[in-house]
C-alpha atoms as a PDB file:
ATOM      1  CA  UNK A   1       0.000   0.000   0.000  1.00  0.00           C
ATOM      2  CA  UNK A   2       3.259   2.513   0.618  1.00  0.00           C
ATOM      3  CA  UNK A   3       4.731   1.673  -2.320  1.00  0.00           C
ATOM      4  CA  UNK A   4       1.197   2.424  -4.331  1.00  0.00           C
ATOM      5  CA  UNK A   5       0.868   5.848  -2.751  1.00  0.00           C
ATOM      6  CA  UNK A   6       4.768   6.082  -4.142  1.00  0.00           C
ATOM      7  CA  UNK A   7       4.182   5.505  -7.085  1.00  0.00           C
ATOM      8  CA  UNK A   8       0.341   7.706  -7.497  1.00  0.00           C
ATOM      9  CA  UNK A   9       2.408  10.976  -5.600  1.00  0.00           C
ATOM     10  CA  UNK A  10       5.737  10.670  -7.901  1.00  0.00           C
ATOM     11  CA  UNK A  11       3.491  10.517 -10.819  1.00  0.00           C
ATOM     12  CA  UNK A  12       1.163  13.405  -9.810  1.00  0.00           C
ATOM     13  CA  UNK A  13       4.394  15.421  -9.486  1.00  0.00           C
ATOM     14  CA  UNK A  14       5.790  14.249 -12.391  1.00  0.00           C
ATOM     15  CA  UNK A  15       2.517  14.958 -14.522  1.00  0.00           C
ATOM     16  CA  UNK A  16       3.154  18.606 -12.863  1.00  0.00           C
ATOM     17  CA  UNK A  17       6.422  19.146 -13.405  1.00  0.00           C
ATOM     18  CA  UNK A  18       6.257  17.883 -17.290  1.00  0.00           C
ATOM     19  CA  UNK A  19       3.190  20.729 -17.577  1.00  0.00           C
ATOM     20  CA  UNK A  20       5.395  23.206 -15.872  1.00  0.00           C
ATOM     21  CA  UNK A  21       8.537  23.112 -17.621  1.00  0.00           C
ATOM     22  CA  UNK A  22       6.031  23.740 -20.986  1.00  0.00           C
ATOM     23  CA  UNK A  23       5.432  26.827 -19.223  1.00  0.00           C
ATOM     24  CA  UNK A  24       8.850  28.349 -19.239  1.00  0.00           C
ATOM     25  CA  UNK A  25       9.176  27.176 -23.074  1.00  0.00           C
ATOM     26  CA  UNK A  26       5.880  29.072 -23.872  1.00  0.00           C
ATOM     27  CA  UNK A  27       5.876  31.860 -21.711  1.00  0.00           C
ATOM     28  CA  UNK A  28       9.320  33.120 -22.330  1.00  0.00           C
ATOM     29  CA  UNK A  29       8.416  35.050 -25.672  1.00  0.00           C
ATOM     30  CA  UNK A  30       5.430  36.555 -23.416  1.00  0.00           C
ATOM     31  CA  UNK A  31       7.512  38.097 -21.011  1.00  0.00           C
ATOM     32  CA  UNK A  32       8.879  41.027 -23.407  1.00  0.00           C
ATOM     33  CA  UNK A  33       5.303  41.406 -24.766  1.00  0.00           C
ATOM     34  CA  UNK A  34       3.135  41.218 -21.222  1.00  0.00           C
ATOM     35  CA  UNK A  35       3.925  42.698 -17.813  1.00  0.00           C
ATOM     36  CA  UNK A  36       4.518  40.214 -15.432  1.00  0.00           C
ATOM     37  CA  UNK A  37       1.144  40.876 -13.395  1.00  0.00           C
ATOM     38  CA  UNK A  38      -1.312  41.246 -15.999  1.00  0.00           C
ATOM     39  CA  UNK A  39       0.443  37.782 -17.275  1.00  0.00           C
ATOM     40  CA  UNK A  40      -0.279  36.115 -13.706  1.00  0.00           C
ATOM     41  CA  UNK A  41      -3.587  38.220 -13.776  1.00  0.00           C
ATOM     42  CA  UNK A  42      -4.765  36.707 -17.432  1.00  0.00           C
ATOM     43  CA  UNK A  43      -2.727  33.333 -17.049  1.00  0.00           C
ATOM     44  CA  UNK A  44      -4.918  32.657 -13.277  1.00  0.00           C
ATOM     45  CA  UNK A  45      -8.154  34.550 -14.341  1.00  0.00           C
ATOM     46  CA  UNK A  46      -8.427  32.266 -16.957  1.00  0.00           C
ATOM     47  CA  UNK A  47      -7.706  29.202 -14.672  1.00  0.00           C
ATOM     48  CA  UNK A  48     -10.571  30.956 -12.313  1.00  0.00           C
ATOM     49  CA  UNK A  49     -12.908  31.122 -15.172  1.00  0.00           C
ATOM     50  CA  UNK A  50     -12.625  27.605 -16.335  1.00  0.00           C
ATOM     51  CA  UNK A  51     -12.391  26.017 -12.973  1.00  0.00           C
ATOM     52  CA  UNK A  52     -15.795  28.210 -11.274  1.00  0.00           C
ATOM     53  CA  UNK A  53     -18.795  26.099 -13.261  1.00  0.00           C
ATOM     54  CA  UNK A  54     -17.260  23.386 -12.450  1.00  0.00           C
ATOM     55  CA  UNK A  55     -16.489  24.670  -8.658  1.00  0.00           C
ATOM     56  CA  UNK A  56     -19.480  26.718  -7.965  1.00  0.00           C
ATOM     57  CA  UNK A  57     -21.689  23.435  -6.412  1.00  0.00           C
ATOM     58  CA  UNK A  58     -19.392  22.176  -4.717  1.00  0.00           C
ATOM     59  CA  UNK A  59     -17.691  25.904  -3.213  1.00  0.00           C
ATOM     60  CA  UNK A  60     -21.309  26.602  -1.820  1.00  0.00           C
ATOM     61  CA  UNK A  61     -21.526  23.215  -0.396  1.00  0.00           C
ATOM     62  CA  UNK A  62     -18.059  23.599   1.370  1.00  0.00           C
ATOM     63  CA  UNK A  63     -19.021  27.320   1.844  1.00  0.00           C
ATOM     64  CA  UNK A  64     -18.856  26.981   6.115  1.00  0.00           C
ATOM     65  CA  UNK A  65     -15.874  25.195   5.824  1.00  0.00           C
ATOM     66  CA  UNK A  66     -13.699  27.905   3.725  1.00  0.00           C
ATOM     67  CA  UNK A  67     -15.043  30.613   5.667  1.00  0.00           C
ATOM     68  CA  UNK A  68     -13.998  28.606   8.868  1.00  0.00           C
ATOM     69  CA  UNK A  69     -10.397  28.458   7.246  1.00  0.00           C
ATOM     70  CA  UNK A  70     -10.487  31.833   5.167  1.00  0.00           C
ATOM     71  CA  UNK A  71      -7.268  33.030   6.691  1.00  0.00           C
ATOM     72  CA  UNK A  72      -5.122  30.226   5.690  1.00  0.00           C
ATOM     73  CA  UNK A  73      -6.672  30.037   1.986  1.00  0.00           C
ATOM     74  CA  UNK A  74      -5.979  34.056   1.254  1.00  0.00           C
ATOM     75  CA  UNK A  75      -2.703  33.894   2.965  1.00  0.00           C
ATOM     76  CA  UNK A  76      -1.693  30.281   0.804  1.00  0.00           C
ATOM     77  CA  UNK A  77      -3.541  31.934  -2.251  1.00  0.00           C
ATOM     78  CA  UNK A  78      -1.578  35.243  -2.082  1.00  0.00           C
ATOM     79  CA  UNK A  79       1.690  33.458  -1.574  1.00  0.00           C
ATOM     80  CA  UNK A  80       1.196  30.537  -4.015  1.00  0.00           C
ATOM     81  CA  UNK A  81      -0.617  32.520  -6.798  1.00  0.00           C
ATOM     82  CA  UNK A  82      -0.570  36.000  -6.575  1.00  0.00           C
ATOM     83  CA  UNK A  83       3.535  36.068  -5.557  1.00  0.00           C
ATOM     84  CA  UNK A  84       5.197  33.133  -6.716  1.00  0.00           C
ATOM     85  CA  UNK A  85       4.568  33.061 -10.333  1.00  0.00           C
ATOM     86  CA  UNK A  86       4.562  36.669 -10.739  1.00  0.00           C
ATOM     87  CA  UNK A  87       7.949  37.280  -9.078  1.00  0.00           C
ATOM     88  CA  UNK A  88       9.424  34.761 -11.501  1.00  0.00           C
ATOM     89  CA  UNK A  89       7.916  36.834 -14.319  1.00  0.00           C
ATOM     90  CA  UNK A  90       9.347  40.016 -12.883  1.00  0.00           C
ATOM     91  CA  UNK A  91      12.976  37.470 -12.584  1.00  0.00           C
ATOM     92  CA  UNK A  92      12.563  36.655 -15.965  1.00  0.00           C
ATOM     93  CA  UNK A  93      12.887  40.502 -17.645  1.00  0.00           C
ATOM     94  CA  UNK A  94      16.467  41.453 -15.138  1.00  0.00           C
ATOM     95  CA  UNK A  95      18.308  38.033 -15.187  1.00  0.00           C
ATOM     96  CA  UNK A  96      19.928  35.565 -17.869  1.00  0.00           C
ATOM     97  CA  UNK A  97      18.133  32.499 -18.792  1.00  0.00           C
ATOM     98  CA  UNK A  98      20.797  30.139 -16.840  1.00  0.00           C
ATOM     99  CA  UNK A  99      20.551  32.450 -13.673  1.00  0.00           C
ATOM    100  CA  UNK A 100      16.796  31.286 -13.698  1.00  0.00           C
ATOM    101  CA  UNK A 101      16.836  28.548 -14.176  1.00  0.00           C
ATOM    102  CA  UNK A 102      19.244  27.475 -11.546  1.00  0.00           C
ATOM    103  CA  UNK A 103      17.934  29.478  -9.115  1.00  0.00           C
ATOM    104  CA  UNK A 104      14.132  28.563  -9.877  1.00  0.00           C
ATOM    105  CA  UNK A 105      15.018  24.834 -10.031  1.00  0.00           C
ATOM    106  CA  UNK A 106      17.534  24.131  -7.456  1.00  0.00           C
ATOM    107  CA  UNK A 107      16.507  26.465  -4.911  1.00  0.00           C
ATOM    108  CA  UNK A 108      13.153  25.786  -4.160  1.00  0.00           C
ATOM    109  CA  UNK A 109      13.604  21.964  -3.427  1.00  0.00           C
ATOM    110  CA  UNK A 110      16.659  22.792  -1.082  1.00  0.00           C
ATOM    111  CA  UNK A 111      14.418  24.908   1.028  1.00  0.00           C
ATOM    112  CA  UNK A 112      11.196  22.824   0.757  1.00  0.00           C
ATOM    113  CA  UNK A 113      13.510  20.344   2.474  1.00  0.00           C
ATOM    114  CA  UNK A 114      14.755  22.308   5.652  1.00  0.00           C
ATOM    115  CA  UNK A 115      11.150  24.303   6.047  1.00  0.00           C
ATOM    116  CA  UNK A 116       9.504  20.390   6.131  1.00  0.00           C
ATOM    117  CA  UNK A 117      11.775  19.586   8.747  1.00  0.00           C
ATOM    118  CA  UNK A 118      11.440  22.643  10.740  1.00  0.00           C
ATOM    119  CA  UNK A 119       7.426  23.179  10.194  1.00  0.00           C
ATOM    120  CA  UNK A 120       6.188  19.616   9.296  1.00  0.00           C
ATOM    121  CA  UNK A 121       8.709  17.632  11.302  1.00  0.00           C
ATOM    122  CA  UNK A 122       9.340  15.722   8.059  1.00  0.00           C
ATOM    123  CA  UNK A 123      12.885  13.624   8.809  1.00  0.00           C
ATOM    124  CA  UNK A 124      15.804  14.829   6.434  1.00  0.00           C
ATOM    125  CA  UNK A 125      17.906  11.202   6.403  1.00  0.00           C
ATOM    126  CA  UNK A 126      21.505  10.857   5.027  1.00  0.00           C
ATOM    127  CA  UNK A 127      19.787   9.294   1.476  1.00  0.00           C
ATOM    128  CA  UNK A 128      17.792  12.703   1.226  1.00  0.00           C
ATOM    129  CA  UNK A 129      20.079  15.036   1.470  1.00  0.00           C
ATOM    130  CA  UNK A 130      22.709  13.006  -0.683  1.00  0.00           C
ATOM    131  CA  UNK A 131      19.873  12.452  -3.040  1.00  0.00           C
ATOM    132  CA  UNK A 132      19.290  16.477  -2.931  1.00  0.00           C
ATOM    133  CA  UNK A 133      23.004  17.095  -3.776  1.00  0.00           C
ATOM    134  CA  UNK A 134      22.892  14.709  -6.782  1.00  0.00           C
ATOM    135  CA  UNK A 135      19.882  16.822  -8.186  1.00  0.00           C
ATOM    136  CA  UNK A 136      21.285  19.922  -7.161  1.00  0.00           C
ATOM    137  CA  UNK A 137      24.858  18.826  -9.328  1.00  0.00           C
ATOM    138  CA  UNK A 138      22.549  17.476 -12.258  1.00  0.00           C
ATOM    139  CA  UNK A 139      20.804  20.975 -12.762  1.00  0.00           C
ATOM    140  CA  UNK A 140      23.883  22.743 -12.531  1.00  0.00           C
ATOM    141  CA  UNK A 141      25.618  20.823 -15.151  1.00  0.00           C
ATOM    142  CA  UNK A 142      22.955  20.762 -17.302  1.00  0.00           C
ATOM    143  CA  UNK A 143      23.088  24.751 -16.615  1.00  0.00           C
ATOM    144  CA  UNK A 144      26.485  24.573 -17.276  1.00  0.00           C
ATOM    145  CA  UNK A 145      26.450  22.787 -20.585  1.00  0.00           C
ATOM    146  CA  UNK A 146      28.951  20.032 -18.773  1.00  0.00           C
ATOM    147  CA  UNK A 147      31.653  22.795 -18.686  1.00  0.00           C
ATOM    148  CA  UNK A 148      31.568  23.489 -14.898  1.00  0.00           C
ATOM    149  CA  UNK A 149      33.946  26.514 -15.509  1.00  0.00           C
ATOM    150  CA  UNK A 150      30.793  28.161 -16.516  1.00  0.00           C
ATOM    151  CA  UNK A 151      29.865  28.505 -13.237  1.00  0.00           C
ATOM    152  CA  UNK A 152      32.619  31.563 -13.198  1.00  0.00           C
ATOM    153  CA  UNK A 153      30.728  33.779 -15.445  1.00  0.00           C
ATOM    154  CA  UNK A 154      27.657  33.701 -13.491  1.00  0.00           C
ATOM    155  CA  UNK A 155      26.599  37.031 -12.328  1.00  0.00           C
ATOM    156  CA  UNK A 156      23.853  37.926 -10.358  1.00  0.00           C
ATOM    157  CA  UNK A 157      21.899  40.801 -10.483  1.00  0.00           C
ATOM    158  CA  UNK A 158      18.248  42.417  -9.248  1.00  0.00           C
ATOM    159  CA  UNK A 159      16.510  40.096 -11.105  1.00  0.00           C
ATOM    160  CA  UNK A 160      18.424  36.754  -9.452  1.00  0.00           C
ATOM    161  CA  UNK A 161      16.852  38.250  -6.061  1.00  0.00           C
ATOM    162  CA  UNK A 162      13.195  38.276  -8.022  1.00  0.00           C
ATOM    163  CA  UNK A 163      13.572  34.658  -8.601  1.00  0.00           C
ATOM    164  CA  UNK A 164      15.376  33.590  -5.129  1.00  0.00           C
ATOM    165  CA  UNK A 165      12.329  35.325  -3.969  1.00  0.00           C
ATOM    166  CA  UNK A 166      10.083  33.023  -5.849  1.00  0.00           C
ATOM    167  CA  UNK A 167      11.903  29.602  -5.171  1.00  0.00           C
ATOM    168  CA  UNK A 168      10.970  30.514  -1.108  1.00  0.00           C
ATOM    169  CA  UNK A 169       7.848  31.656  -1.649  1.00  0.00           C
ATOM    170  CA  UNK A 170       6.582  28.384  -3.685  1.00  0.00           C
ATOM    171  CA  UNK A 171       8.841  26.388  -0.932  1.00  0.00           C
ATOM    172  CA  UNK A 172       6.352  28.063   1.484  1.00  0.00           C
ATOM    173  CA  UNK A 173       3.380  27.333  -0.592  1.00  0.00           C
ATOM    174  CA  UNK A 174       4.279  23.642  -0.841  1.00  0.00           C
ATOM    175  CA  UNK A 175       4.561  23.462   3.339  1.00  0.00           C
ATOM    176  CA  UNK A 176       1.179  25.070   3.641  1.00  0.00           C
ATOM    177  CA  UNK A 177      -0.271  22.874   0.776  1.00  0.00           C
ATOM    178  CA  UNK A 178       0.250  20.104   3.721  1.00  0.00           C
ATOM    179  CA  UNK A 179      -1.478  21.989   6.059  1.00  0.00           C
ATOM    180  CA  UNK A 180      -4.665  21.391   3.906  1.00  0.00           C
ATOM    181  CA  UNK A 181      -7.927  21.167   6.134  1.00  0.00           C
ATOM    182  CA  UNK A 182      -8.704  17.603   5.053  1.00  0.00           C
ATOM    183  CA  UNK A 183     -12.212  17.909   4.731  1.00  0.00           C
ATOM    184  CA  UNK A 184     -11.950  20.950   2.038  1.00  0.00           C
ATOM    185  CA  UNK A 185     -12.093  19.441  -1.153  1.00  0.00           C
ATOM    186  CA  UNK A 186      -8.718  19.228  -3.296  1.00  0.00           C
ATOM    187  CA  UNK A 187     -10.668  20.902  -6.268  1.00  0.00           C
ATOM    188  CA  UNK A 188     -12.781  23.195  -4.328  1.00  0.00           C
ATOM    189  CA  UNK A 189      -9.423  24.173  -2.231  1.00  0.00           C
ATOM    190  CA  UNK A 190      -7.330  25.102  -5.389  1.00  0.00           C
ATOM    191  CA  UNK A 191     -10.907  26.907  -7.171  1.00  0.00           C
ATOM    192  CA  UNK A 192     -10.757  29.200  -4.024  1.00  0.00           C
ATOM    193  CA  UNK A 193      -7.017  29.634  -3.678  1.00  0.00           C
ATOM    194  CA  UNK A 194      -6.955  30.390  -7.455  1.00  0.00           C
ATOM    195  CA  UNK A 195     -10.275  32.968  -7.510  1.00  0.00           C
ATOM    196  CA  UNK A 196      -8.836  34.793  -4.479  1.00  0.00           C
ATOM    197  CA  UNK A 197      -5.031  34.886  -5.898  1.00  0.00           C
ATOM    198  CA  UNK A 198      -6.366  36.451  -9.291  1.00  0.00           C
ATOM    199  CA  UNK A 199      -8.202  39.067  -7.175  1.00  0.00           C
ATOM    200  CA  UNK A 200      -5.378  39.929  -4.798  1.00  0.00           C
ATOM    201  CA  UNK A 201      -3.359  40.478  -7.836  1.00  0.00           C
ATOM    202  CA  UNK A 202      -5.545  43.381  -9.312  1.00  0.00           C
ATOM    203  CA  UNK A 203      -4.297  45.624  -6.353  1.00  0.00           C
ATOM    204  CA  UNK A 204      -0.307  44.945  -7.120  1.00  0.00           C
ATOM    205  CA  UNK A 205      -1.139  46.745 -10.487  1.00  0.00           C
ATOM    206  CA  UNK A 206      -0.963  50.145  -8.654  1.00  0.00           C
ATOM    207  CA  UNK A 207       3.071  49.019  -7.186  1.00  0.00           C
ATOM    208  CA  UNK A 208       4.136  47.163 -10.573  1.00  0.00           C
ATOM    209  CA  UNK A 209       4.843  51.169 -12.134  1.00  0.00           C
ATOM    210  CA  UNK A 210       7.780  51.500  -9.534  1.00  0.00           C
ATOM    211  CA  UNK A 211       9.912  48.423 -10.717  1.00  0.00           C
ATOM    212  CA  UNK A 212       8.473  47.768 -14.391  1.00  0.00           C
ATOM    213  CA  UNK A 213       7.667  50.342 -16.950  1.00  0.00           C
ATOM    214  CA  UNK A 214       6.047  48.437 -19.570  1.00  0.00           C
ATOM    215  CA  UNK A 215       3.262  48.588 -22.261  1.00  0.00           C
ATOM    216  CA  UNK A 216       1.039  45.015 -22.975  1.00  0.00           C
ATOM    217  CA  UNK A 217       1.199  43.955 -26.955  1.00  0.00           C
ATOM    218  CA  UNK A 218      -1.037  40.469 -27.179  1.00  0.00           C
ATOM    219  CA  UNK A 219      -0.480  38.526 -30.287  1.00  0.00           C
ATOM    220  CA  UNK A 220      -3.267  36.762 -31.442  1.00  0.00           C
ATOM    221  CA  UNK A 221      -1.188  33.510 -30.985  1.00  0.00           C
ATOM    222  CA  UNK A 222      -0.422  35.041 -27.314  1.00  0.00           C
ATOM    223  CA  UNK A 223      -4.293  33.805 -26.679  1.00  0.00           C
ATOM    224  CA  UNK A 224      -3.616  30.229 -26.845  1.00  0.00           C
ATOM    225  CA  UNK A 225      -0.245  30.648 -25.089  1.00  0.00           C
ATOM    226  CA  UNK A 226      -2.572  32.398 -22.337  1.00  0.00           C
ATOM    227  CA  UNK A 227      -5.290  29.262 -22.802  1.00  0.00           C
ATOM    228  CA  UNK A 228      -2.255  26.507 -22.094  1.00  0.00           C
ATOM    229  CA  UNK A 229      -0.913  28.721 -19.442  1.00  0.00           C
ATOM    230  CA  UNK A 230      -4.354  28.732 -17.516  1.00  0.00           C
ATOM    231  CA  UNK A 231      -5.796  25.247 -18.322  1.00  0.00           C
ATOM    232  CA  UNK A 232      -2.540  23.012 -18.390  1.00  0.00           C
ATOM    233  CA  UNK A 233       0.302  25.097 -16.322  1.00  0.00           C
ATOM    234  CA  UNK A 234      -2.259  25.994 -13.504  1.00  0.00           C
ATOM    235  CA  UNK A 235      -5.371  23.908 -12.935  1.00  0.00           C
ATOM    236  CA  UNK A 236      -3.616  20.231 -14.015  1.00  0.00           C
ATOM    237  CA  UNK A 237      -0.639  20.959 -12.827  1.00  0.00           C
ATOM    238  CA  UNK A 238      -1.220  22.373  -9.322  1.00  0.00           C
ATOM    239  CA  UNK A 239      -3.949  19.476  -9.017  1.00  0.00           C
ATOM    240  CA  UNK A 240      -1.519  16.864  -9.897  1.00  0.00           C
ATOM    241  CA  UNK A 241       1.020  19.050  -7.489  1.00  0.00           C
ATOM    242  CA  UNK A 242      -1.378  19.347  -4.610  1.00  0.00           C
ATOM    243  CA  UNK A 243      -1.943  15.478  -4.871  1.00  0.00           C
ATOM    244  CA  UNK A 244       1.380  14.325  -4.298  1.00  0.00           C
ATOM    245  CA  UNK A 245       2.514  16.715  -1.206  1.00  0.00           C
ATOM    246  CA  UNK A 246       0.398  14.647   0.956  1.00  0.00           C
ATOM    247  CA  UNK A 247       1.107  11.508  -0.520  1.00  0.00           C
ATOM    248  CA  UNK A 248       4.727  11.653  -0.652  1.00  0.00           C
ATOM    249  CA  UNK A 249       5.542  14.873   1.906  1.00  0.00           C
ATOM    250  CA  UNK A 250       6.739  18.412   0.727  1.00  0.00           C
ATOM    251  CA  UNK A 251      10.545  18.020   0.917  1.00  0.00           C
ATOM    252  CA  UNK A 252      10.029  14.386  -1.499  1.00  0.00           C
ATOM    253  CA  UNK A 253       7.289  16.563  -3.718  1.00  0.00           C
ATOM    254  CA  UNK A 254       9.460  19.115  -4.292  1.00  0.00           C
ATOM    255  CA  UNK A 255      12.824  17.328  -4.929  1.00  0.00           C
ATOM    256  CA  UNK A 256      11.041  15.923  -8.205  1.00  0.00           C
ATOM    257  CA  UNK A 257      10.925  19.514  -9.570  1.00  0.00           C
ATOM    258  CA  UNK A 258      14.360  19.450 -10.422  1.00  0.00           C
ATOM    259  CA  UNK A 259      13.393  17.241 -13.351  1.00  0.00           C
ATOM    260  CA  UNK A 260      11.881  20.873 -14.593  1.00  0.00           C
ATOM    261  CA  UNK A 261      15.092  21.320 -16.256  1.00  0.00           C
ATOM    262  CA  UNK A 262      15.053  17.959 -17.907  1.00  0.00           C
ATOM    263  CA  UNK A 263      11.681  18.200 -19.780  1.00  0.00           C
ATOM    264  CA  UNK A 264      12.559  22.033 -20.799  1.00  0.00           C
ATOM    265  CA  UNK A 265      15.559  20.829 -22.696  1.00  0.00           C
ATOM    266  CA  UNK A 266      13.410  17.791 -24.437  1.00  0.00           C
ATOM    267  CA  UNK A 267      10.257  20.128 -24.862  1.00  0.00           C
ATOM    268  CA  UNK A 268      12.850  22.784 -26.616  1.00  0.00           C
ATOM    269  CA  UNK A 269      14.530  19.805 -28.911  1.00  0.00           C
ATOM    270  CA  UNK A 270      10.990  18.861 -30.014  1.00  0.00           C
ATOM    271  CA  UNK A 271       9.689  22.213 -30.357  1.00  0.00           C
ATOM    272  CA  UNK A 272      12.273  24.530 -30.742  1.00  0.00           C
ATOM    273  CA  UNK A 273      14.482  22.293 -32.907  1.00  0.00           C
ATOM    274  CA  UNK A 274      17.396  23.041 -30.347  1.00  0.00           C
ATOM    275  CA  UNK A 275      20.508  20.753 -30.506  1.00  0.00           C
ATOM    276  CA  UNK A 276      20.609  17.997 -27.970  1.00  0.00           C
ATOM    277  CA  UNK A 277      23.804  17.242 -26.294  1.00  0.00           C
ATOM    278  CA  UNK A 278      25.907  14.662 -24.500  1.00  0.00           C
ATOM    279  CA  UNK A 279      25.670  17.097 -21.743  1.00  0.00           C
ATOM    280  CA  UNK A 280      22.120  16.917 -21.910  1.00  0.00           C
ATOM    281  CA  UNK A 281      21.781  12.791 -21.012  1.00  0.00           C
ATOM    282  CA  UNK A 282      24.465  12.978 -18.504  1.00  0.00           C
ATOM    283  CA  UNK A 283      23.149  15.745 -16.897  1.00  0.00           C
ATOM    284  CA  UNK A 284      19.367  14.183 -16.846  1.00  0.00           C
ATOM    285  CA  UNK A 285      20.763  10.946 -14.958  1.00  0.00           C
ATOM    286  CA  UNK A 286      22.393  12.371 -12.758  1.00  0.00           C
ATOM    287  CA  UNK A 287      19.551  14.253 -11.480  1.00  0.00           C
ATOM    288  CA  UNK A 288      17.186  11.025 -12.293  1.00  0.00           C
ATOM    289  CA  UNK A 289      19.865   8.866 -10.057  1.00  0.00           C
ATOM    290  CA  UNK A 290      19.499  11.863  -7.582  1.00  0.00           C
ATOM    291  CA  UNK A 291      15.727  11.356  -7.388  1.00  0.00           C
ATOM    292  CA  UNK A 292      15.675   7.697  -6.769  1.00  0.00           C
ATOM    293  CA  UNK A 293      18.516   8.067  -3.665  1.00  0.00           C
ATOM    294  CA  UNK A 294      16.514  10.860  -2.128  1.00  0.00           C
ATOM    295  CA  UNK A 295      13.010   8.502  -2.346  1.00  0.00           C
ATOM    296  CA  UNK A 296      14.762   5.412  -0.940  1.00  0.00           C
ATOM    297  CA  UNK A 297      12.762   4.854   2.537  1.00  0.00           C
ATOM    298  CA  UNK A 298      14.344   4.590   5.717  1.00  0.00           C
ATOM    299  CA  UNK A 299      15.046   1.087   6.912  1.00  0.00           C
ATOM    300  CA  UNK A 300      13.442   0.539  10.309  1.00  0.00           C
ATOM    301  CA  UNK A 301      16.167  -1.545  12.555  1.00  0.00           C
ATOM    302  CA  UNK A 302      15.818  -4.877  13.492  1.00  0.00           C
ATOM    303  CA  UNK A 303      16.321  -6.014  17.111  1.00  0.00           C
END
């Protein structure tokens, strides 16, 4: 029975992680053509507006319960919605490509781990943290295109601090997702969390002015960018996502997002006809290997 909840939560966070590393492919080209909060503001209101008929029986039904817990959904809904995403937007317009990514990828994980064991108790054993170090390696040779001299001409600037910023806060959103009151709903949890982020985003228009001076262009391909970005890189994935954290624990859940790396270099290959290199397969095991030491269970001694 653990090993079936093993295998249901890896592939929940898997089936995330594959939809979210499609979402740095696609929404790079929209960050020089949207503002990072109307992009959170259309990318989540359209989430909101496809998840609400769907929702709206089942929100009134639970209606006592979310008001009972309203605190801890519009705190979890401004952190994991309204913040996280939108920082990394903000990130994406200061900061090179590899600076993201590294941070984004490697970061998050690493504190998901310590805030589990500090919040949720969660045990950090000798095969975790080894198996974090493996992933952490992986992504930065993959970063690093095998050459880890590379890692010399890294520099980081006000947009590194963006996406830093972003790593913790979705660490933080993946300890709270824990914290779930288990008889809300999973779908009725991330309608709310998702309808209250889009709203608390409207009033971070008025601050955006004083770090981002920018005008919004949308393409009429940007609309189906926008449609993916909602339906796929928001309601699946966080579903899937939300799934897992209880059934494999938040430090576990989000080790397996250092595969994001992994599926952006095979989604770019496939759909940006990018070269694929040796760097590429070595780099991908080693964070693969990485995720398989950091999931072996702790053997309970025998007297």
């Amino acid at each position: 029975m653990k090993k079936n909840k093993i295998v249901v939560g890896f592939s929940a966070a898997l089936f995330a992680v594959v939809l979210w590393s499609g979402n740095f492919i696609v929404a790079r080209g929209l960050a020089k053509s949207i503002p990072p909060i109307q992009l959170s503001i259309l990318r989540w209101g359209t989430a909101a507006i496809i998840l609400l008929p769907f929702t709206y029986l089942s929100i009134k039904q639970q209606w006592s319960i979310i008001l009972q817990h309203r605190w801890y959904l519009i705190t979890t809904a401004f952190i994991g919605i309204s913040l996280f995403n939108t920082l990394l937007y903000f990130g994406g317009h200061y900061t090179q490509a590899i600076n993201l990514a590294i941070i984004g990828t490697s970061a998050s994980p690493v504190f998901s781990t310590f805030l589990a064991a500090i919040f949720l108790k969660e045990k950090i054993y000798s095969a975790k943290i080894a198996g974090m170090l493996l992933c952490l390696m992986g992504v930065l040779f993959l970063m690093t295109k095998g050459d880890w001299r590379h890692l010399q001409l890294l520099k980081f600037s006000t947009g590194d601090i963006w996406v830093f910023l972003s790593a913790l806060l979705f660490a933080i959103y993946t300890i709270m997702v824990k914290k779930k009151p288990a008889n809300l709903h999973g779908t009725v949890f991330l309608a709310v969390i998702i309808i209250a982020g889009t709203l608390l985003l409207f009033p971070l228009l008025l601050v955006q002015p004083f770090f981002l001076e920018q005008k919004m262009k949308i393409s009429p391909n940007a609309y189906w960018v926008i449609l993916y970005l909602g339906v796929g890189a928001s309601i699946l994935a966080y579903l899937s996502w939300n799934k897992a954290i209880p059934l494999l624990g938040a430090a576990r859940t989000a080790l397996v997002g250092n595969l994001i790396p992994v599926f952006s270099t095979i989604e770019a290959v496939i759909f940006l006809g990018e070269k694929f290199n040796r760097y590429h397969i070595i780099s991908s095991l080693i964070i693969i290997v990485g995720l398989i030491i950091a999931n072996i269970p702790k053997q309970k001694k025998v007297l």
